[in-house]
PDB file of N, CA and C in Angstrom:
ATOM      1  N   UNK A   1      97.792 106.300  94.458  1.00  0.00           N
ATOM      2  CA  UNK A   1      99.111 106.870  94.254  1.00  0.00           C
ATOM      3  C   UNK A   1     100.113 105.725  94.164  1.00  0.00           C
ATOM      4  N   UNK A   2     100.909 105.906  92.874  1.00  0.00           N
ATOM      5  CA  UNK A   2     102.061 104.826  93.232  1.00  0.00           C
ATOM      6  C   UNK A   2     103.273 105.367  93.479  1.00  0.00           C
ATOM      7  N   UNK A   3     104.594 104.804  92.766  1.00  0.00           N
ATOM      8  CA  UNK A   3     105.757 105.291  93.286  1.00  0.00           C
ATOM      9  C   UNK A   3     106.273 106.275  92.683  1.00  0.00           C
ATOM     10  N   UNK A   4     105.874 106.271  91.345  1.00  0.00           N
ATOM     11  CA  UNK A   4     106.228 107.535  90.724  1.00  0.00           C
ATOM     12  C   UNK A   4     105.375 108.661  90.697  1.00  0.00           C
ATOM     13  N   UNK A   5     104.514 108.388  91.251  1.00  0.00           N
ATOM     14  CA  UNK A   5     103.795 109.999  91.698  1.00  0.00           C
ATOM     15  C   UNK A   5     104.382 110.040  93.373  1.00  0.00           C
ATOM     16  N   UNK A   6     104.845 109.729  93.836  1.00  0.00           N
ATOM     17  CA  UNK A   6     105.398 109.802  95.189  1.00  0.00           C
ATOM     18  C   UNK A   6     107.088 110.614  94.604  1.00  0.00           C
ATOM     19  N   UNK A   7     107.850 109.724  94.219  1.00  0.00           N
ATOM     20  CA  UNK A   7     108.672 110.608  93.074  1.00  0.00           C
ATOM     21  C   UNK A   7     108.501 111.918  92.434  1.00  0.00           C
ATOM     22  N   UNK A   8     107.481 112.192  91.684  1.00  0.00           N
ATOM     23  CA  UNK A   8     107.092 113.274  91.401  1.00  0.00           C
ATOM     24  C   UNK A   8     107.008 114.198  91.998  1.00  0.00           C
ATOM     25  N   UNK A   9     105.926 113.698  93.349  1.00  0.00           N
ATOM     26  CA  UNK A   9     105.889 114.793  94.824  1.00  0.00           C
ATOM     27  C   UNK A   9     106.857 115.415  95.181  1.00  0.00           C
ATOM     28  N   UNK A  10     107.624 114.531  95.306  1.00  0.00           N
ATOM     29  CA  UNK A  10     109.298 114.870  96.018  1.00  0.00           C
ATOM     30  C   UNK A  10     110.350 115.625  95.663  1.00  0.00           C
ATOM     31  N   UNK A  11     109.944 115.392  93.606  1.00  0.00           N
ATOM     32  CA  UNK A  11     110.760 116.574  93.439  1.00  0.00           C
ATOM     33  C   UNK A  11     110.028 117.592  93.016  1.00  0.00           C
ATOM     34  N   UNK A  12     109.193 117.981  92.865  1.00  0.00           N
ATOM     35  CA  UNK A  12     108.508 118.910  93.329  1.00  0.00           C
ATOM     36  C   UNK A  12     108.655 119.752  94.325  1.00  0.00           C
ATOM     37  N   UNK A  13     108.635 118.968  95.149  1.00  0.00           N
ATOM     38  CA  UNK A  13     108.169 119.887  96.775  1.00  0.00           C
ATOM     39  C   UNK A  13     109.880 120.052  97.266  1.00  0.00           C
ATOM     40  N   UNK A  14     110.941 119.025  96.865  1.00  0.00           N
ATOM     41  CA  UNK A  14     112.219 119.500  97.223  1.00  0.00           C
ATOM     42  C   UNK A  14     113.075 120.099  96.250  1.00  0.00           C
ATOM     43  N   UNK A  15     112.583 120.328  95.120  1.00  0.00           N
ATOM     44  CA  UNK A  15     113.034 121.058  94.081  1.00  0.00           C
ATOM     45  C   UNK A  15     114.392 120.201  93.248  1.00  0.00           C
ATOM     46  N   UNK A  16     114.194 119.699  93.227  1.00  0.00           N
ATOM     47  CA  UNK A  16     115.377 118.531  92.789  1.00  0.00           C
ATOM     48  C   UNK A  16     114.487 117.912  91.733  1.00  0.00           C
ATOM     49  N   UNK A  17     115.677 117.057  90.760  1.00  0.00           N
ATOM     50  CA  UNK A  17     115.385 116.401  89.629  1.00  0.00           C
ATOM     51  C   UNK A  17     114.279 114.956  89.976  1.00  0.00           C
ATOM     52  N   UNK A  18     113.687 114.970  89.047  1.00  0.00           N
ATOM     53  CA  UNK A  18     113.057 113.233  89.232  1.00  0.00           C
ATOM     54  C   UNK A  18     114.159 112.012  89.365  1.00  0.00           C
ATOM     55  N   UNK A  19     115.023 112.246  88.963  1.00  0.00           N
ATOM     56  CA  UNK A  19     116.064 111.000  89.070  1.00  0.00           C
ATOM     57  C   UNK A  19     116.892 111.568  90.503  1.00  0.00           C
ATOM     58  N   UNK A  20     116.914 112.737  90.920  1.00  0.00           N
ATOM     59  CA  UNK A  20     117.311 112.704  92.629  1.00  0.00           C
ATOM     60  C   UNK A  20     116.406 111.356  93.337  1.00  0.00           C
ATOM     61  N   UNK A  21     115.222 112.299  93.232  1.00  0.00           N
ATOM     62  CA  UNK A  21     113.811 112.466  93.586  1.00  0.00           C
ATOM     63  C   UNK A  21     113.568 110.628  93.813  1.00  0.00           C
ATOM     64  N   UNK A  22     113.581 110.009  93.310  1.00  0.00           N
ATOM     65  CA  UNK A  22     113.961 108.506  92.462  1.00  0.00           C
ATOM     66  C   UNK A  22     115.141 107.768  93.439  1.00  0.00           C
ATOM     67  N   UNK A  23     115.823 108.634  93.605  1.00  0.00           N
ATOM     68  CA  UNK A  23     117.217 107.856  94.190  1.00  0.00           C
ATOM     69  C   UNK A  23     117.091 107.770  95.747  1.00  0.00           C
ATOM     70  N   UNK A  24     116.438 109.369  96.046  1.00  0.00           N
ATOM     71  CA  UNK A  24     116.176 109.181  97.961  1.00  0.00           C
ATOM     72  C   UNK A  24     114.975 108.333  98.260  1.00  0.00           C
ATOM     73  N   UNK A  25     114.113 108.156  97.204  1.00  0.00           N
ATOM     74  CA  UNK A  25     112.384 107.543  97.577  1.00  0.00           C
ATOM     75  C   UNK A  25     113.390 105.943  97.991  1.00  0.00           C
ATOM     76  N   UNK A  26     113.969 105.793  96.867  1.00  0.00           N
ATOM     77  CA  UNK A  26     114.552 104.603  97.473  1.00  0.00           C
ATOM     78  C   UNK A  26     115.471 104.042  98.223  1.00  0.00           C
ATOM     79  N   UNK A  27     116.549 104.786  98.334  1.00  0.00           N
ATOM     80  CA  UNK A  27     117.165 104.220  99.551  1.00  0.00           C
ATOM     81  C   UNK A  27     116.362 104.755 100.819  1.00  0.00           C
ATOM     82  N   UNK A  28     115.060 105.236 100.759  1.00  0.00           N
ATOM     83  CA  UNK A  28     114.494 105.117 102.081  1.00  0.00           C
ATOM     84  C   UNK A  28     113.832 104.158 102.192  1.00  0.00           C
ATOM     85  N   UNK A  29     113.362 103.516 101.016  1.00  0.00           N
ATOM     86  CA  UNK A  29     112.354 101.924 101.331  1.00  0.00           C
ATOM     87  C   UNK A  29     113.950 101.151 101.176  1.00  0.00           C
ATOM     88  N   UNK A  30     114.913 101.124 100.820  1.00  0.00           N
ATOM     89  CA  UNK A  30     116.108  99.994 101.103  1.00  0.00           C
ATOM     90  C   UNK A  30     116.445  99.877 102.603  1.00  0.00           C
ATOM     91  N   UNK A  31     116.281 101.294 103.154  1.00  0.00           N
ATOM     92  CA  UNK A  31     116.649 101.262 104.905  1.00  0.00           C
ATOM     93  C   UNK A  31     115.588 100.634 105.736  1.00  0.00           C
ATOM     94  N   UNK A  32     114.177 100.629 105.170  1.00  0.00           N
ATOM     95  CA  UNK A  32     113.234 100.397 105.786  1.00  0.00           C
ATOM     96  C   UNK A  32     113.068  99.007 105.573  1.00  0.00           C
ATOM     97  N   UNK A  33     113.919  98.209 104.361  1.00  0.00           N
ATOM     98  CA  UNK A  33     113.521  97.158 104.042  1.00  0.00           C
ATOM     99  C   UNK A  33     114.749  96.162 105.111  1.00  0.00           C
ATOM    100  N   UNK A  34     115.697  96.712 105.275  1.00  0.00           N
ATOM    101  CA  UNK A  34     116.863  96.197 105.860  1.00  0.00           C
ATOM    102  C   UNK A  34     116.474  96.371 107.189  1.00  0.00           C
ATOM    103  N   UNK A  35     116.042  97.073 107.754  1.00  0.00           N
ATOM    104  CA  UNK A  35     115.703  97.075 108.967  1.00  0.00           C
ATOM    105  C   UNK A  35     114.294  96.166 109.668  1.00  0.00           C
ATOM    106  N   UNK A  36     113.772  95.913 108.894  1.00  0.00           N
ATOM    107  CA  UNK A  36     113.015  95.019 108.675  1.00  0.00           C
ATOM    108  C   UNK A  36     113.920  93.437 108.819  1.00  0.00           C
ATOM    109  N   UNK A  37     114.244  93.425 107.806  1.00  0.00           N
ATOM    110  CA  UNK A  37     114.644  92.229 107.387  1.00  0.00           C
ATOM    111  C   UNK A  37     115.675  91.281 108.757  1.00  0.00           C
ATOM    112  N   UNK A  38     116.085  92.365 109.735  1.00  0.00           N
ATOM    113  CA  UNK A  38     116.913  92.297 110.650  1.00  0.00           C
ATOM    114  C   UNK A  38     115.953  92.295 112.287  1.00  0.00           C
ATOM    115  N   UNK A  39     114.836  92.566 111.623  1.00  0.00           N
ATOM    116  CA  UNK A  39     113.760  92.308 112.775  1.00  0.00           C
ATOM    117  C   UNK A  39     113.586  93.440 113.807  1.00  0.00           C
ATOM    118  N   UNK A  40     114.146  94.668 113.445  1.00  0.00           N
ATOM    119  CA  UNK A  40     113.986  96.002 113.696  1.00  0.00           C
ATOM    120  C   UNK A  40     112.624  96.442 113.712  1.00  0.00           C
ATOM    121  N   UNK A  41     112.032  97.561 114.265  1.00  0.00           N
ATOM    122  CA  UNK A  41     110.457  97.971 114.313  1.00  0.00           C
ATOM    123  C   UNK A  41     111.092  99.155 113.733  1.00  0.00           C
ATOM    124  N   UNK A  42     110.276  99.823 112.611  1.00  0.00           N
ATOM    125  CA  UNK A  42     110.460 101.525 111.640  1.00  0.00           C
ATOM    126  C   UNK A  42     109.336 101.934 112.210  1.00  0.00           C
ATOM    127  N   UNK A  43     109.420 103.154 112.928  1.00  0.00           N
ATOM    128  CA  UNK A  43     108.226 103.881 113.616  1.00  0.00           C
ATOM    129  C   UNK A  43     108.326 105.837 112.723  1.00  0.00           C
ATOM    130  N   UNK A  44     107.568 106.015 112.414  1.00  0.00           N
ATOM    131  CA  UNK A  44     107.407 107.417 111.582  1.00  0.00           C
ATOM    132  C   UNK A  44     106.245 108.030 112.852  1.00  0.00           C
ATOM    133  N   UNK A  45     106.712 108.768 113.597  1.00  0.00           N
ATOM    134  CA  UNK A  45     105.903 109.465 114.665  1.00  0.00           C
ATOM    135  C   UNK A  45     104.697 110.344 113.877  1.00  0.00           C
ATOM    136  N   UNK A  46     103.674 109.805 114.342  1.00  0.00           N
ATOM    137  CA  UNK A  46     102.173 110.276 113.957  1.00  0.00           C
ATOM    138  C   UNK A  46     101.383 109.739 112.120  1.00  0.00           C
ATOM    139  N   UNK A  47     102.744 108.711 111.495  1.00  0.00           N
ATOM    140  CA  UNK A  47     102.376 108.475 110.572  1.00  0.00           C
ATOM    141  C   UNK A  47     101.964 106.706 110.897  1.00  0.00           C
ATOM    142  N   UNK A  48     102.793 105.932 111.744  1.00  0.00           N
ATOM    143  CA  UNK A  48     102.317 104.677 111.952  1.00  0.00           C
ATOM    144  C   UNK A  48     104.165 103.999 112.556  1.00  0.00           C
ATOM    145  N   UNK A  49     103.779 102.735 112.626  1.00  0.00           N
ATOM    146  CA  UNK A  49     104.758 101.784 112.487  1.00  0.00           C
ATOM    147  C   UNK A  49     104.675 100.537 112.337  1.00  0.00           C
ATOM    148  N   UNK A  50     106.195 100.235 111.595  1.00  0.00           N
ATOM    149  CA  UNK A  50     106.441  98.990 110.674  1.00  0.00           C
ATOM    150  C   UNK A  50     106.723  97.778 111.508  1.00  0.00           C
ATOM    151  N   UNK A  51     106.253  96.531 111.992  1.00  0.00           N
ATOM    152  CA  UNK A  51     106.939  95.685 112.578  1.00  0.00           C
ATOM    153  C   UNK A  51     106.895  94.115 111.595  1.00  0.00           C
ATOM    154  N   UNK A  52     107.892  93.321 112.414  1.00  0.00           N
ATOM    155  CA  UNK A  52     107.806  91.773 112.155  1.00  0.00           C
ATOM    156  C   UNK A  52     107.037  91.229 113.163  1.00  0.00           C
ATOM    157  N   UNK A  53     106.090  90.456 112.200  1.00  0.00           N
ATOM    158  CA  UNK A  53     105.256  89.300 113.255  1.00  0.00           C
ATOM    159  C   UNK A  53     105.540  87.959 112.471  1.00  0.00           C
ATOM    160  N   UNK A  54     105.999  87.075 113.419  1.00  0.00           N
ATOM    161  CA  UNK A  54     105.945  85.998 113.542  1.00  0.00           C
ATOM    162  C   UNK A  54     104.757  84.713 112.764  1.00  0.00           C
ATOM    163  N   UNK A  55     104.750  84.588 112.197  1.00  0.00           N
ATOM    164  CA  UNK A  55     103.072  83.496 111.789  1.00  0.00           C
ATOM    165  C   UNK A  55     103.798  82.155 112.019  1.00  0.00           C
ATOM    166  N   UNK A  56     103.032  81.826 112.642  1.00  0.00           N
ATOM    167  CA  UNK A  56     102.906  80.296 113.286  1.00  0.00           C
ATOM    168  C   UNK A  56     102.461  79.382 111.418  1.00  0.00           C
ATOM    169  N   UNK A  57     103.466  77.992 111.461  1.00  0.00           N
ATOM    170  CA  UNK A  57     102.772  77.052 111.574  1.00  0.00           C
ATOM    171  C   UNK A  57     101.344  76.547 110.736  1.00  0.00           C
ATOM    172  N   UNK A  58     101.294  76.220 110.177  1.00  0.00           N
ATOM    173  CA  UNK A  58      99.551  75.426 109.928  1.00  0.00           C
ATOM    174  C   UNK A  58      99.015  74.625 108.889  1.00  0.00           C
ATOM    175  N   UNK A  59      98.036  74.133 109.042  1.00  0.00           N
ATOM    176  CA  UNK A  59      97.868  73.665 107.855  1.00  0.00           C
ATOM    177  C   UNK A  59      96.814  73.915 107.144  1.00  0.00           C
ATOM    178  N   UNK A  60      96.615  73.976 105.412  1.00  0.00           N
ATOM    179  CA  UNK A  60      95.609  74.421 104.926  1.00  0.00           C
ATOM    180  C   UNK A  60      95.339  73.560 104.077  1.00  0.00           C
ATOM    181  N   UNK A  61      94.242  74.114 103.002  1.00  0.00           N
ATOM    182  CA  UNK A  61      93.482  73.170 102.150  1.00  0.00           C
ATOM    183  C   UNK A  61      94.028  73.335 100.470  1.00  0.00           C
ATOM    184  N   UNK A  62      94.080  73.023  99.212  1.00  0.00           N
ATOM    185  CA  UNK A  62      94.293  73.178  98.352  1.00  0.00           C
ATOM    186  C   UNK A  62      93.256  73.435  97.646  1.00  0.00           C
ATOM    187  N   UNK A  63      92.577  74.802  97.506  1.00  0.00           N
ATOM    188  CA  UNK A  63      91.316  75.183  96.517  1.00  0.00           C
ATOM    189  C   UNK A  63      90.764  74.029  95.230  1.00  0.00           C
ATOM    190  N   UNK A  64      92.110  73.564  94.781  1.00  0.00           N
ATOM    191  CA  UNK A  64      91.510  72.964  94.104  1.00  0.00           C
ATOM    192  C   UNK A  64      91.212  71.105  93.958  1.00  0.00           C
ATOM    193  N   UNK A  65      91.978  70.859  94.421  1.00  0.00           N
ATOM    194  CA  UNK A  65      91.625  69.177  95.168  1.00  0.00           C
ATOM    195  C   UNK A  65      91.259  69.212  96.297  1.00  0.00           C
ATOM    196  N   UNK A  66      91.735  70.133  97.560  1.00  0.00           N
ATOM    197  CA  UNK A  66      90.776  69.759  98.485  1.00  0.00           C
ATOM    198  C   UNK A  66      91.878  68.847  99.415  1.00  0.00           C
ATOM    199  N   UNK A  67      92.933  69.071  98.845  1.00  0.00           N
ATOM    200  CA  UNK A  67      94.041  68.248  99.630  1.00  0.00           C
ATOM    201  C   UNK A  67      94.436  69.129 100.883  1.00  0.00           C
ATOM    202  N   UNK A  68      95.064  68.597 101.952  1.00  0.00           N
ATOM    203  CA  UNK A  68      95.264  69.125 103.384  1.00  0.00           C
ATOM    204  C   UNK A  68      97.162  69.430 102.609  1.00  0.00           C
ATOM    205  N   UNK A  69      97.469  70.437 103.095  1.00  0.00           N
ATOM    206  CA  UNK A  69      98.885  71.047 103.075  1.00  0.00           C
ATOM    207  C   UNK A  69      98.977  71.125 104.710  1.00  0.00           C
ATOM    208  N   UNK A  70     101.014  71.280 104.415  1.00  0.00           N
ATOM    209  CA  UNK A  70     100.979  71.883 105.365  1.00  0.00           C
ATOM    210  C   UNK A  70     102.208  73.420 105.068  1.00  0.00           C
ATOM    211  N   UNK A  71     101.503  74.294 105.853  1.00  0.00           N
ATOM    212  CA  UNK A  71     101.878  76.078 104.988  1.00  0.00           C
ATOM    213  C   UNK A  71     103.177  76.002 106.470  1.00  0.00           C
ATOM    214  N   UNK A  72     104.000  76.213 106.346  1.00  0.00           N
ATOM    215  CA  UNK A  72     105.319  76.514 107.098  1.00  0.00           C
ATOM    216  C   UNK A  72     105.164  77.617 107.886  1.00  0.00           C
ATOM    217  N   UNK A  73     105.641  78.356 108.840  1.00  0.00           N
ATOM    218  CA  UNK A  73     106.396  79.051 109.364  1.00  0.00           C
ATOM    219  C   UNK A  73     107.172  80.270 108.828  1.00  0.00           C
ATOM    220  N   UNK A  74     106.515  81.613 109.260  1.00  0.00           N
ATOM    221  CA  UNK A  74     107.197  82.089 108.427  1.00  0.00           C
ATOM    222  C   UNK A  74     107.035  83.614 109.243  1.00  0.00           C
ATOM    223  N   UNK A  75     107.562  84.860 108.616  1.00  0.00           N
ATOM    224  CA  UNK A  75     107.697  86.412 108.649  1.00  0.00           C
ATOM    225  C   UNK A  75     106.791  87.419 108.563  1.00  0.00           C
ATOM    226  N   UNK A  76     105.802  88.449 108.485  1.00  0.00           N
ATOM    227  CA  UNK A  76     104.856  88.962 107.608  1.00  0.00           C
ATOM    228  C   UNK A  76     105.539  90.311 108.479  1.00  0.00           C
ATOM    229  N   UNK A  77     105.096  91.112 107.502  1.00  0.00           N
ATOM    230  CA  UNK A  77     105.364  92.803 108.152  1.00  0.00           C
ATOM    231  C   UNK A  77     103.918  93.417 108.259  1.00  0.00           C
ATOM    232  N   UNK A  78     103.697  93.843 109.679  1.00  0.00           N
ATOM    233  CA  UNK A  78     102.852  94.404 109.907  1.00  0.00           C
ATOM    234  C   UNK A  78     102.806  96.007 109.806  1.00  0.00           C
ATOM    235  N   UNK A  79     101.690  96.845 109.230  1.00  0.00           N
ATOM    236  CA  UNK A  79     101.728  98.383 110.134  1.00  0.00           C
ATOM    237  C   UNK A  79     100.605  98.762 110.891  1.00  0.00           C
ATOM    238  N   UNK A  80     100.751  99.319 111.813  1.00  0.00           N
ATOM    239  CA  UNK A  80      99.843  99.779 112.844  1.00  0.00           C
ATOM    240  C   UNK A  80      99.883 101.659 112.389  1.00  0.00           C
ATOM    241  N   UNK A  81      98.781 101.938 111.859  1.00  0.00           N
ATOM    242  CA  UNK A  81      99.122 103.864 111.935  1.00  0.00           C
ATOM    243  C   UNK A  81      98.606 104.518 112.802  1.00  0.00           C
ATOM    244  N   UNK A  82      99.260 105.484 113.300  1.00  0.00           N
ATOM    245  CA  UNK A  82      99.747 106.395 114.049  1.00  0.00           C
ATOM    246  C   UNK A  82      98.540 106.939 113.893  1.00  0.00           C
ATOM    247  N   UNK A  83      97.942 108.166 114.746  1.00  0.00           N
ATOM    248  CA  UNK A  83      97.138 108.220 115.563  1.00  0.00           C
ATOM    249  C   UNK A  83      96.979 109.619 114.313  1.00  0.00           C
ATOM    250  N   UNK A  84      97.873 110.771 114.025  1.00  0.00           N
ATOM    251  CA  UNK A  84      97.462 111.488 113.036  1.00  0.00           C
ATOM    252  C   UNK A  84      97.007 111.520 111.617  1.00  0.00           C
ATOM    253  N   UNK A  85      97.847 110.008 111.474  1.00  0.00           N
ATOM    254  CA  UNK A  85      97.052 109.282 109.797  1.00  0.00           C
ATOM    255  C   UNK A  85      95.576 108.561 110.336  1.00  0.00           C
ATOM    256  N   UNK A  86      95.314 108.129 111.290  1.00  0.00           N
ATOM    257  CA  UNK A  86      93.961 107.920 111.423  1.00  0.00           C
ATOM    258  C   UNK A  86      93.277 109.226 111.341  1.00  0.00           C
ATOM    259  N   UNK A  87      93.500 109.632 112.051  1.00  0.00           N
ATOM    260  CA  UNK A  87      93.000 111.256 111.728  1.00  0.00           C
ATOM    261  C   UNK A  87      92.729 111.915 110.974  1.00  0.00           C
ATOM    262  N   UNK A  88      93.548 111.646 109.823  1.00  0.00           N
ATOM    263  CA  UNK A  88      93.574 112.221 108.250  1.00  0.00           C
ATOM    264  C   UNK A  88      92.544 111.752 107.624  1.00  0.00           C
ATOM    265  N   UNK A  89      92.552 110.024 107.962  1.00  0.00           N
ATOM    266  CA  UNK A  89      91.584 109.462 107.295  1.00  0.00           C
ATOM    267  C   UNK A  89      90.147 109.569 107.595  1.00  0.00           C
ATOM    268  N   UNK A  90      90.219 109.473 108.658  1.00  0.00           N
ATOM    269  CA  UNK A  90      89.013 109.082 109.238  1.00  0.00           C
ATOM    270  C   UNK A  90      87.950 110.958 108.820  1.00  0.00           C
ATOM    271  N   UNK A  91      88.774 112.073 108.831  1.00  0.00           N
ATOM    272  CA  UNK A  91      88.178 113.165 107.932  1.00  0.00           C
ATOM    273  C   UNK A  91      88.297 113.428 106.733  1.00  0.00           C
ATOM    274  N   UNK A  92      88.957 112.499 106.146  1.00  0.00           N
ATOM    275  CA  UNK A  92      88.104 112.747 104.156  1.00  0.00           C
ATOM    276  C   UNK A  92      86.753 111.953 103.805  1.00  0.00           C
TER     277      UNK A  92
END
């Protein structure tokens, strides 16, 4: 599924236009992205939650010479899901 069948869903199921449909899908990933970005945790009860982790530091190799780097410091967004999307999954 991508975003425009998520779109699609939405107006569908809320009876509204695809370009509504289009406009709320996204300012809900803009809130989720800002809240993020601010180092906030997005928790959707029984679907999962969104956090920032930290990555250390390190150094790596260059696939193709074989040269030592060194990879910086940096952000990654984690999700952990919620106990009813395991659920979902774990029965299809």
């Amino acid at each position: 599924m991508i975003k425009t069948d998520i779109e699609a869903q939405l107006a569908e199921q809320l009876d509204v236009s695809k370009v509504d449909a289009r406009d709320l899908l996204n300012v809900i990933l803009d809130e989720i992205t800002l809240a993020l970005s601010r180092n906030h945790r997005v928790s959707f009860i029984g679907f999962g939650t969104f956090d920032v982790r930290p990555r250390a530091a390190r150094e790596g190799r260059n696939p193709q010479t074989g040269a030592s780097i060194k990879i910086p410091a940096s952000n990654g967004v984690r999700f952990k899901p919620g106990k009813a999307l395991k659920d979902a999954v774990a029965a299809s």
